[in-house]
Structure formats: C-alpha cells, structure tokens
Protein backbone atom coordinates (compact mmCIF):
# COMPACT_ATOMS: atom_id res chain seq x y z
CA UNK A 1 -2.00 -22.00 -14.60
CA UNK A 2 -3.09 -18.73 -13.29
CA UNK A 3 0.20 -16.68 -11.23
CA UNK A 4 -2.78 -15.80 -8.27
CA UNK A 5 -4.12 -18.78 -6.34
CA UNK A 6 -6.79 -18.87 -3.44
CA UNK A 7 -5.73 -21.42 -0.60
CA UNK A 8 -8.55 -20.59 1.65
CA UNK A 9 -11.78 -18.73 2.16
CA UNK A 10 -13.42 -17.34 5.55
CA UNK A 11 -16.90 -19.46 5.67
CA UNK A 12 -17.84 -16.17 8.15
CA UNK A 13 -16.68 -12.92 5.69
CA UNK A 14 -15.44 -12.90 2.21
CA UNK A 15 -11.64 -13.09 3.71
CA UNK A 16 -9.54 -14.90 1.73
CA UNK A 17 -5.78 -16.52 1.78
CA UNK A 18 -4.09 -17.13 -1.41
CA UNK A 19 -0.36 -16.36 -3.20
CA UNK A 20 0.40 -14.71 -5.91
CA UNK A 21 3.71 -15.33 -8.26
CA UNK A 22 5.89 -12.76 -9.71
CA UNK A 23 9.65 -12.93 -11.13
CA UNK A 24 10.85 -11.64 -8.34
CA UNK A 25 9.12 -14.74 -5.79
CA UNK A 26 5.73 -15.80 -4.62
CA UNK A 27 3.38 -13.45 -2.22
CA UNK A 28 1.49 -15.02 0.22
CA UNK A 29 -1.83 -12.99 0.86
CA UNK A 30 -3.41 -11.13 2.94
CA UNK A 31 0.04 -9.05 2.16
CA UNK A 32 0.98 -5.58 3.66
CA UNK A 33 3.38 -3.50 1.29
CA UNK A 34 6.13 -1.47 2.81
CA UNK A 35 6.46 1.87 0.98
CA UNK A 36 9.80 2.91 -1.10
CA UNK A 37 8.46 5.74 -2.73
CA UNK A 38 12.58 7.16 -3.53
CA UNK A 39 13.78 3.42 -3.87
CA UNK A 40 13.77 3.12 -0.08
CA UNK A 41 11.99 2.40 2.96
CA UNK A 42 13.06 5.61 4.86
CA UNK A 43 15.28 5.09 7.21
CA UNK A 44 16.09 1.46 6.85
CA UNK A 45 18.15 -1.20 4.70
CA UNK A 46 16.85 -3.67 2.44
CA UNK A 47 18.14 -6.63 5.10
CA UNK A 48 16.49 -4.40 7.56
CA UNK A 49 12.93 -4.68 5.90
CA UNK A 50 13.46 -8.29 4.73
CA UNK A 51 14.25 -9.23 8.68
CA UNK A 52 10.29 -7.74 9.47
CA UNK A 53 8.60 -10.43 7.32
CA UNK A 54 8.01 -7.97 4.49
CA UNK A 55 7.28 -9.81 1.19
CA UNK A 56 7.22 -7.25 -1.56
CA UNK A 57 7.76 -3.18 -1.76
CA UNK A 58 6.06 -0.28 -3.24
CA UNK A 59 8.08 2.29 -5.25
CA UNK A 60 7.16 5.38 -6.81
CA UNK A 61 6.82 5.65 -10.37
CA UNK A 62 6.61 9.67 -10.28
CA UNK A 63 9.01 10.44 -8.10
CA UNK A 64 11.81 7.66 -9.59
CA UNK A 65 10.91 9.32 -12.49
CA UNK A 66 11.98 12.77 -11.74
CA UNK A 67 14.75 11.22 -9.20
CA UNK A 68 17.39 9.90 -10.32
CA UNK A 69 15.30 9.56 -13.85
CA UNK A 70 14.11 6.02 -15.31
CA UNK A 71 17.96 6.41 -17.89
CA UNK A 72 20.00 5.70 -14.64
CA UNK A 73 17.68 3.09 -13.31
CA UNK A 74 17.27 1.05 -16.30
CA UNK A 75 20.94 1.18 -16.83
CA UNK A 76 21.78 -0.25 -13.48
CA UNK A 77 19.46 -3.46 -14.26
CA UNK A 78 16.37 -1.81 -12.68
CA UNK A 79 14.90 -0.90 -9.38
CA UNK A 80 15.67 -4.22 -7.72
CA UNK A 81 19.59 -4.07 -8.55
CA UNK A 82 19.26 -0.12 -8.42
CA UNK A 83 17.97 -0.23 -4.70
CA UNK A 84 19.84 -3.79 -3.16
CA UNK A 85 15.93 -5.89 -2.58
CA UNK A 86 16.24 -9.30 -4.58
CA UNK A 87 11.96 -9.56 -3.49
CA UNK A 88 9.04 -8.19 -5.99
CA UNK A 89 8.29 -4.57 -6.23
CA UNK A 90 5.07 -3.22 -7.05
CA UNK A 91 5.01 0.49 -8.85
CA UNK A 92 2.12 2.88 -8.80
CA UNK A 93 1.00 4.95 -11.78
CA UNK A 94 1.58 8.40 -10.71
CA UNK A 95 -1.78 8.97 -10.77
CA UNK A 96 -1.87 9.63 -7.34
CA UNK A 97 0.02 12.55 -8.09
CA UNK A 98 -2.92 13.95 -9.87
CA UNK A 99 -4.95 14.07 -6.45
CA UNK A 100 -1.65 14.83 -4.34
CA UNK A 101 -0.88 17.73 -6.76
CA UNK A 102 -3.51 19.34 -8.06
CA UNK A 103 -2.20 22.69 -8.10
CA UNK A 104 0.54 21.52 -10.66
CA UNK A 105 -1.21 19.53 -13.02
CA UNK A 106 -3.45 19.83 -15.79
CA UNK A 107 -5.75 16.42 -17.11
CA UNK A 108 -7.11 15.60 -20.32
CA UNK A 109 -7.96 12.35 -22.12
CA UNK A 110 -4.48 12.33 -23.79
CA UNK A 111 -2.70 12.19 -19.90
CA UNK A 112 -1.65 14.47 -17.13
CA UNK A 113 0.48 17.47 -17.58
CA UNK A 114 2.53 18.37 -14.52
CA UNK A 115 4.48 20.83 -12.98
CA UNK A 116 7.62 18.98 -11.06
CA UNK A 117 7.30 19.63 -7.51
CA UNK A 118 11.36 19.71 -7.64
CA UNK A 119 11.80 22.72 -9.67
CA UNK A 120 8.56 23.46 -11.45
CA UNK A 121 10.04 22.14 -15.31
CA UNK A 122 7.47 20.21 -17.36
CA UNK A 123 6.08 16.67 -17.74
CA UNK A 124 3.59 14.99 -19.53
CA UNK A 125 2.49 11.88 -18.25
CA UNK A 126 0.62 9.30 -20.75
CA UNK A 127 -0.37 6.09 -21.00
CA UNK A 128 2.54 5.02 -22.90
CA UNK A 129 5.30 6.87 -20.89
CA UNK A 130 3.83 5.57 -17.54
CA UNK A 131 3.92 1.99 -18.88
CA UNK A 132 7.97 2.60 -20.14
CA UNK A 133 8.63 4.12 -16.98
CA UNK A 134 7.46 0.92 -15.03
CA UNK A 135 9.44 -0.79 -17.60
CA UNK A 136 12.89 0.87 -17.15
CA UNK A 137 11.92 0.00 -12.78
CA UNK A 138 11.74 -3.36 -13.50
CA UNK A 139 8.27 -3.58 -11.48
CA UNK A 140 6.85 -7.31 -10.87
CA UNK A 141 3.68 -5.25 -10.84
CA UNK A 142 2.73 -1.96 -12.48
CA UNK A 143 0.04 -0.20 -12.02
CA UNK A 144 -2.57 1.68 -15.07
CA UNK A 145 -2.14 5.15 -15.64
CA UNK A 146 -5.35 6.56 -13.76
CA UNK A 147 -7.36 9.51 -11.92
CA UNK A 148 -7.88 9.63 -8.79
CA UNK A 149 -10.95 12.33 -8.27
CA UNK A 150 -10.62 13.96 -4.31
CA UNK A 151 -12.75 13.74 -1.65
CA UNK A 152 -15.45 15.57 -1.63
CA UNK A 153 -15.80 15.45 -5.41
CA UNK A 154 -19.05 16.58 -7.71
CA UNK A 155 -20.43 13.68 -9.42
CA UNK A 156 -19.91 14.97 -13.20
CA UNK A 157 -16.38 15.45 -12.81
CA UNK A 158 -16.42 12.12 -10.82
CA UNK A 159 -17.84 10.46 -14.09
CA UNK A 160 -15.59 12.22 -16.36
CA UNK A 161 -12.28 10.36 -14.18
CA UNK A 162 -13.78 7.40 -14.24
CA UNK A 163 -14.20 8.01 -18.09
CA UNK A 164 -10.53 8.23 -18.45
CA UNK A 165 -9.65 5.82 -15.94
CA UNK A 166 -11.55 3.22 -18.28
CA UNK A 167 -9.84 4.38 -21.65
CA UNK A 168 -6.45 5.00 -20.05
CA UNK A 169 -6.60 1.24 -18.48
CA UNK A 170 -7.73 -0.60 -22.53
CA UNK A 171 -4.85 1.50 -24.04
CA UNK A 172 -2.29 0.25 -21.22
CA UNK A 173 -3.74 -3.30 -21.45
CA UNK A 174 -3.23 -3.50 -25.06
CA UNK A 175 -0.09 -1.42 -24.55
CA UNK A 176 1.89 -3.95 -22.40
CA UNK A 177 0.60 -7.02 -24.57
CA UNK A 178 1.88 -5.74 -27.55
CA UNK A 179 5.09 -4.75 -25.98
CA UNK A 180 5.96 -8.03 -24.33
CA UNK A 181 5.35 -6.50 -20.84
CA UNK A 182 2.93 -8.87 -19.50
CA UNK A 183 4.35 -11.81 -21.86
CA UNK A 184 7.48 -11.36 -19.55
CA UNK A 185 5.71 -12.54 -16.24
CA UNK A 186 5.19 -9.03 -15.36
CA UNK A 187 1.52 -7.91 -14.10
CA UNK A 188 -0.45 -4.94 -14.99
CA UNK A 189 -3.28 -4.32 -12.39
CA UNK A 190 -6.45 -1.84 -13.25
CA UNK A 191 -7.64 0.28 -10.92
CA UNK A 192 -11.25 0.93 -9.97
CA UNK A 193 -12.66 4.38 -9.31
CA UNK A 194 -15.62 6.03 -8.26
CA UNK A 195 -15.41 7.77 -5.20
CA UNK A 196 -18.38 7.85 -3.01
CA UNK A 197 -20.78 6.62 -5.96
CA UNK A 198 -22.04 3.14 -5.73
CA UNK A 199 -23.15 3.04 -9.62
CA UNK A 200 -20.23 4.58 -10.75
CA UNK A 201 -17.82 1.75 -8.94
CA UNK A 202 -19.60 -0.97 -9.77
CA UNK A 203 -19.93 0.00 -13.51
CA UNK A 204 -16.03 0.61 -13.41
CA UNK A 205 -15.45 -2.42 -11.70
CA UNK A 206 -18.01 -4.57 -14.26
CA UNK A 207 -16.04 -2.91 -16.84
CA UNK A 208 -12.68 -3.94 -16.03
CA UNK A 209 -13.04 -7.03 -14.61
CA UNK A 210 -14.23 -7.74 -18.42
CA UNK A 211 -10.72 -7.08 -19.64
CA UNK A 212 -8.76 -9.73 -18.48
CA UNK A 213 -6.36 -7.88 -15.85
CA UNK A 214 -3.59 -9.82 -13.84
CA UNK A 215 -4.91 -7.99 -10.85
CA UNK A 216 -7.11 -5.17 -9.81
CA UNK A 217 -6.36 -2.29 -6.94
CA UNK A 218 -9.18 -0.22 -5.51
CA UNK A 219 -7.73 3.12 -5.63
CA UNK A 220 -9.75 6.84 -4.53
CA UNK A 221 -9.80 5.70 -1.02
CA UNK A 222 -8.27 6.82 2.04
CA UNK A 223 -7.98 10.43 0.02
CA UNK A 224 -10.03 12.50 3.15
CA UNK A 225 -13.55 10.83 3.78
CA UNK A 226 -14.52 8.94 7.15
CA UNK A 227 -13.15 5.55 7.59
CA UNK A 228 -17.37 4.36 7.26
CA UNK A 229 -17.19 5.81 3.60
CA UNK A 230 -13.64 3.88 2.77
CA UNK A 231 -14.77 0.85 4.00
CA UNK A 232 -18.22 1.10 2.34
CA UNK A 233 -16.81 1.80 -0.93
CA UNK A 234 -14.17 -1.04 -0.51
CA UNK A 235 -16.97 -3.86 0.03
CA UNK A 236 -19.04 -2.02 -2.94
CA UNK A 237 -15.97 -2.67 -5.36
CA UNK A 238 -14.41 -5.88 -3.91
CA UNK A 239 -17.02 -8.25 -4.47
CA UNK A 240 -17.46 -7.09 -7.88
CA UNK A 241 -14.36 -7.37 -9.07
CA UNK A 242 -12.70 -11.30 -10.48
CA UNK A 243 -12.55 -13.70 -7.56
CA UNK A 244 -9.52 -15.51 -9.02
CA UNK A 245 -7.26 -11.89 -8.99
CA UNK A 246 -5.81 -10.31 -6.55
CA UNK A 247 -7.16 -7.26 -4.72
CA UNK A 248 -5.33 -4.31 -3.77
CA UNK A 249 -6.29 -1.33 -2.09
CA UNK A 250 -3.92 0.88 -2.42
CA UNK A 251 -2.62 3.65 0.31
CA UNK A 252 -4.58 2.25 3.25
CA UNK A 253 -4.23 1.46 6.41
CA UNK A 254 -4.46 1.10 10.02
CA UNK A 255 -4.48 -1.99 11.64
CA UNK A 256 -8.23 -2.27 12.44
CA UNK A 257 -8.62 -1.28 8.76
CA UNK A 258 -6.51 -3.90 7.40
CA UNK A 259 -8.45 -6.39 9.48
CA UNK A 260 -11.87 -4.97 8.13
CA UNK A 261 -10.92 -4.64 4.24
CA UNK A 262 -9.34 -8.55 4.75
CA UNK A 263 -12.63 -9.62 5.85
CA UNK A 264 -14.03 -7.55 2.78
CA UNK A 265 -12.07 -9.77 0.04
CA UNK A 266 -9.17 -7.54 -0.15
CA UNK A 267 -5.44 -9.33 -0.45
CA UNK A 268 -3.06 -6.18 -0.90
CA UNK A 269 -2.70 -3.56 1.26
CA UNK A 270 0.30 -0.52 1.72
CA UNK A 271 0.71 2.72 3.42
CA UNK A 272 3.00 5.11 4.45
CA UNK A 273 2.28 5.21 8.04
CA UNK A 274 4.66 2.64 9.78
CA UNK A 275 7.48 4.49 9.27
CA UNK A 276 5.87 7.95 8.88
CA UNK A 277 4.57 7.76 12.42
CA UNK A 278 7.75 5.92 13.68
CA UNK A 279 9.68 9.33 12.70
CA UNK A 280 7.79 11.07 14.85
CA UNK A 281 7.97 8.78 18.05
CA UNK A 282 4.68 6.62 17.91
CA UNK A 283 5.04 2.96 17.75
CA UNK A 284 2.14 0.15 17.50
CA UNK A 285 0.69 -2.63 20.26
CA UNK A 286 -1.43 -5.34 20.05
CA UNK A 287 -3.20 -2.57 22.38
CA UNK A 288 -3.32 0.84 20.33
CA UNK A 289 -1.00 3.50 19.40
CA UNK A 290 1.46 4.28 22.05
CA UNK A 291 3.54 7.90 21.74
CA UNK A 292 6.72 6.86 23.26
CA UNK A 293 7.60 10.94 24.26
CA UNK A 294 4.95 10.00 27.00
CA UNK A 295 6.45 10.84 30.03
CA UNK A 296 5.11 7.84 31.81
CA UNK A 297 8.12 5.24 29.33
CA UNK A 298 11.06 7.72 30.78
CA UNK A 299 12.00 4.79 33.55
CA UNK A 300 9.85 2.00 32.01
CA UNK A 301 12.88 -0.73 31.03
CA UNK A 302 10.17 -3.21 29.88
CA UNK A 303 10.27 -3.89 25.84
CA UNK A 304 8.15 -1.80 23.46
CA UNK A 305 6.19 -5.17 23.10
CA UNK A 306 5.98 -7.82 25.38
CA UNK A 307 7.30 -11.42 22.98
CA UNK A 308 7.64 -9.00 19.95
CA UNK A 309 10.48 -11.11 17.89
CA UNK A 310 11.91 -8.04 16.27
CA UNK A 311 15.32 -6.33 17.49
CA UNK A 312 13.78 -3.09 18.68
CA UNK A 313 11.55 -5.63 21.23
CA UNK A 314 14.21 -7.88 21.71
CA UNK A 315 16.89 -5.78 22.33
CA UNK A 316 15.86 -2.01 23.89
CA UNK A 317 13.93 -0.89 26.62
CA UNK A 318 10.88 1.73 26.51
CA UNK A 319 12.88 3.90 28.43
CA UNK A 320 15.53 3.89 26.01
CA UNK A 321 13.16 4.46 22.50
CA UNK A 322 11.96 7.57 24.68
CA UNK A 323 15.25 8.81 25.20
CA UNK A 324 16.35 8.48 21.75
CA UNK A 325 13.15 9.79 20.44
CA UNK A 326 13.29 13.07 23.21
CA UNK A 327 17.07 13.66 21.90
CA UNK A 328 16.37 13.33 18.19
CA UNK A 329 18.31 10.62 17.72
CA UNK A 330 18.07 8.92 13.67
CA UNK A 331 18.08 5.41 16.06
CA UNK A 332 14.68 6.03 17.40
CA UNK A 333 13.07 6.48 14.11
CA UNK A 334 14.88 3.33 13.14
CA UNK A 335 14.40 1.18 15.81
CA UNK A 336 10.63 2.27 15.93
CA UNK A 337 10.26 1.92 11.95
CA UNK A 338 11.56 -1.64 12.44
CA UNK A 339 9.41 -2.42 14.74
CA UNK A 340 5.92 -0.91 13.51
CA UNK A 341 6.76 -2.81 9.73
CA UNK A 342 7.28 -5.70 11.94
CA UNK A 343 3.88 -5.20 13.72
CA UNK A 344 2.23 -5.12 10.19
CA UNK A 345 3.95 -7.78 8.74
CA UNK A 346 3.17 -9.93 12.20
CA UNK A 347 -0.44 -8.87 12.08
CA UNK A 348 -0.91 -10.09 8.15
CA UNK A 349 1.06 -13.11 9.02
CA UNK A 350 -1.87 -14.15 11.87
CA UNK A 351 -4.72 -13.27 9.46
CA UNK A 352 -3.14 -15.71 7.24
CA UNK A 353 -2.78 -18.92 10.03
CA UNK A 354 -6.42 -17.71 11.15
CA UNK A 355 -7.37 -18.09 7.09
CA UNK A 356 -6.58 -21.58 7.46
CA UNK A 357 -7.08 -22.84 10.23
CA UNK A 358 -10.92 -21.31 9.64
CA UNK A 359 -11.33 -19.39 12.34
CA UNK A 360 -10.40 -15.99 10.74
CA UNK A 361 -13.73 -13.86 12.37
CA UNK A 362 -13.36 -14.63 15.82
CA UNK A 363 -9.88 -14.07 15.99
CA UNK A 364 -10.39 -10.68 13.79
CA UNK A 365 -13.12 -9.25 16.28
CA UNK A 366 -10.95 -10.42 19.10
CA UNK A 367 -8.03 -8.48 18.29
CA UNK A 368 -9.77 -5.23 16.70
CA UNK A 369 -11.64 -5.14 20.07
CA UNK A 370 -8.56 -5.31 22.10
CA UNK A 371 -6.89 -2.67 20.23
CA UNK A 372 -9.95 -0.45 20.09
CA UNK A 373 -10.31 -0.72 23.78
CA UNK A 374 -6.88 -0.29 24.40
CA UNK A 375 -6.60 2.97 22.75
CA UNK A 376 -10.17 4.48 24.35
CA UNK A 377 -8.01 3.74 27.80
CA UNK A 378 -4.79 5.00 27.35
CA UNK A 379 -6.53 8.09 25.35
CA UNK A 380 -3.60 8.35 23.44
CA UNK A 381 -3.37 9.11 19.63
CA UNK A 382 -1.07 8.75 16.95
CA UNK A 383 1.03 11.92 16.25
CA UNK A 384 0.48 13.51 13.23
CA UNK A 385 3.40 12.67 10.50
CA UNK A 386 4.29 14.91 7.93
C-alpha cells in the first residue's frame, strides 16, 4: 500500500485532497508547513504550534548542521526529542543555501563547498553527508541534495544545475536504499528544477518521476521572479510529475498563492512569512494584510479576526496587539505569530472540506477575490521582514 493516498480530486482544477503517512503520523493534504529552520518556530512552543492546526514542521538541515551539529542531535534521539514536537518533520537539503549564499560557496558535481556564515570555517556538502545529516535529525522526510540556479539565471548554467540536480538525486536514491533509510518508513523526495525554462522542467521532471521517489518538491521558485512566472512554472512541473506522490513546493507562499498552486496539483506548501511578518507587526484577514502599527487599531477593542478560534482572536483586542507591537513587546510577535500560523493552517483546513465536498473552485475564487479586494481598499501592505 502506497504511504500517499488521494481522497478527492477538483472536477474544476487539478486540486487535489489526499494524506500522506510518515512515522511520526498521517498528513492530511493540501498541508501548510510551519518553518523551524534552528529546531523552532521562532518565537513559539511546540504546544503553541500544535494548538494552530499545524500538522508537520520544516527544519533546517544546514543550519542544524552547523548549530548545535548533527553529534548532539542524534545523541538526544533526534530532532523530534531534540526540539519537544512528537508530529513529522520534513528537512531540506541545504541546497537552498547554494542560492541564499552564493558568495560563500563553491559547486561542482562532487557537492557544494561552503563558507559557514557563523564564522567563515569550511564545509563540504555531498550527497552522502546531506543524506547522514537528515539521518542523525530523524526527518520523516528528507529532501535530495540539489541546486537551486537564481533568478534571473543564463540558460547554460541553468542546464548545468539541473545536470547535477539529476545525478545528485540517483546517487541519494540509491544512497538511502542501500542504507536502510527509506526501508525505515522514512521518505526521500526529489526535487525538480529548471527555472524559467519549460523544456528544461519538464525533462527534469520526466526524469525523476522515472525513479521511483516517495515524493517530489518543486524547488527554484519564489527565488525573485513575478508571482506570473512562479505560478507558470509550478503548473509546467506539477502535472508532469507522478499523480499518486505528493507535491511540494517548497518556500512559497501567500495565501492567494497557496490557493492558486492547490488548484495547480500541489499538496505541500511552507514559508517563512507567518511568523517573519508577525515580528514585525502585520497579521493576516480573510480580507488582506493588516499592519497593526496603523494608527487607526490604537482604540479599536474588536478582535484581530472576527470568529478566529485562536487565543490571540479569542482573547486580545486590536488595540492591545498595537500597543504591544508600538512598545516592542516579545508578546506581540507571539500573539501575532499564533495567530497568522493559525490563519494558514485554517485556510488549508477549508481547501480541504471544499476538496470534498466538490466545490473547491467557487469557494477558491470567492475567497482570493475577497482578499484581493480587501487589500486594493485598505491600501495597506505587508511590512517588509528581515
């Protein structure tokens, strides 16, 4: 029996609802993935996250490598133990760090050479150390080793990553079968590339759907281009890739987005942005981006969202999230991080009742319009996050 199931399909868009089991529990899909890139979801306890709906996390694989160092973590039982969430984890490659780093790293087919950010020592990542890194985490789902060409990129060296990303995701593959990884109800998901090229993503994603992945992620999105671009590459790749794995595309995205790549085919979604742009006072509605230093929330004592069943709605006033965000308070990026992971959880949770109960289109167009509309009217804008 395959570990990813479909439940439902969208007769109007190739949406789909289905669940996907790990050792760690079962992920019902369309999923958003809270991110723990340091073996936390800033600003927040594991309870905390659980209590928004959240299914499964994202952790680092780079960054837990270098901090506290994949010796400490294994010996604690892994990243589950090492971080207090019983729930599955999902670990990238660090091959975002290739993009996110550039001016530290050196590629070549044999793996990525990096300077640490930290303190500028050495470290070769290759396909073998990125699969015993994922290992010593304990992920229910690692990710291939991979490169992730930027935005706008030429089209030979665009050819030569997706080169690489091919070999580096056979030599994983075979890596973590004849380890025992995958034969201990782990996953191992490939990762399509391609940028802006529509022959070079469909010829990655022909080539390994071929391989027999638990899963595949569409990854080189979201890295700069226009949201028409990401989307257009995302419904390029999707439909070409197996319709009985799971689909992840990794580091994206807003609401509206998530609604649009769900009705592309796409099951898996994270991003930093819920609790990146709760830090710096902006909070989600049903009608756009609100920025709660606004002066017009300083005697508003309405909740952030009207029948929100989170704590921040239930419990505190606009007024008061503006006061605590004005005076710096820690509580305001709390209360607002809880309540924006809420907002995505809430939002994948209705995508999935709209799944089944067929109606998943309407509804979708519905609610992007309302949010759309809502933020052309208040003009506002998310703050920029660091």
């Amino acid at each position: 029996m395959s570990d990813f199931r479909l439940l439902a399909t969208d007769p109007a868009s190739d949406a789909r609802r289905g669940e996907l089991r790990t050792n760690h529990g079962t992920v019902q899909t369309p999923v958003f993935m809270p991110v723990g890139t340091q073996g936390t979801v800033k600003g927040l306890t594991p309870d905390q996250v659980r209590d928004t709906g959240a299914q499964i996390l994202l952790g680092n694989t780079y960054h837990l490598n270098l901090r506290p160092g994949r010796a400490i973590i294994r010996k604690a039982g892994g990243l589950h133990r090492f971080m207090g969430w019983d729930g599955p984890i999902l670990t990238d490659s660090g091959g975002f760090q290739v993009f996110s780093l550039a001016k530290l790293r050196t590629v070549t087919d044999e793996g990525i050479r990096f300077q640490s950010h930290l303190d500028g020592s050495p470290l070769f990542l290759d396909v073998r150390d990125c699969l015993d890194i994922q290992d010593a985490l304990g992920s229910d789902i690692a990710m291939v080793l991979d490169e992730c060409p930027p935005w706008p990129c030429e089209r030979a060296a665009c050819e030569q990553a997706v080169a690489r990303t091919l070999r580096w995701a056979r030599e994983m593959l075979r890596l973590a079968e004849d380890t025992g990884f995958l034969a201990s109800g782990r996953h191992l998901f490939a990762i399509n590339q391609g940028s802006v090229f529509e022959d070079l993503r469909v010829r990655c994603a022909e080539e390994l759907g071929a391989l027999g992945f638990p899963g595949h992620a569409i990854g080189g999105v979201s890295v700069g281009e226009p949201e028409e671009e990401m989307l257009r590459q995302v419904g390029i790749a999707a439909p070409r890739l197996p319709a009985g794995k799971p689909r992840y595309v990794m580091g994206v995205g807003t609401p509206t987005q998530l609604l649009r790549m769900v009705a592309l085919g796409a099951d898996m979604f994270d991003c930093v942005m819920p609790t990146r742009l709760a830090r710096h006072g902006c909070a989600f509605t049903p009608d756009g981006p609100v920025n709660m230093k606004n002066e017009r929330f300083k005697d508003d004592h309405g909740p952030l969202v009207e029948g929100m069943d989170n704590l921040t709605c239930r419990r505190f006033s606009r007024a008061y999230l503006r006061h605590l965000v004005q005076s710096g308070e820690m509580l305001g990026g709390t209360l607002l991080s809880l309540h924006n992971i809420h907002f995505f959880q809430d939002l994948m949770a209705q995508a999935r009742a709209h799944l089944e109960a067929g109606d998943f289109t309407p509804w979708s167009r519905g609610w992007i319009a309302r949010y759309e509309e809502g933020q052309r009217a208040s003009g506002e804008r998310a703050p920029a996050g660091d």
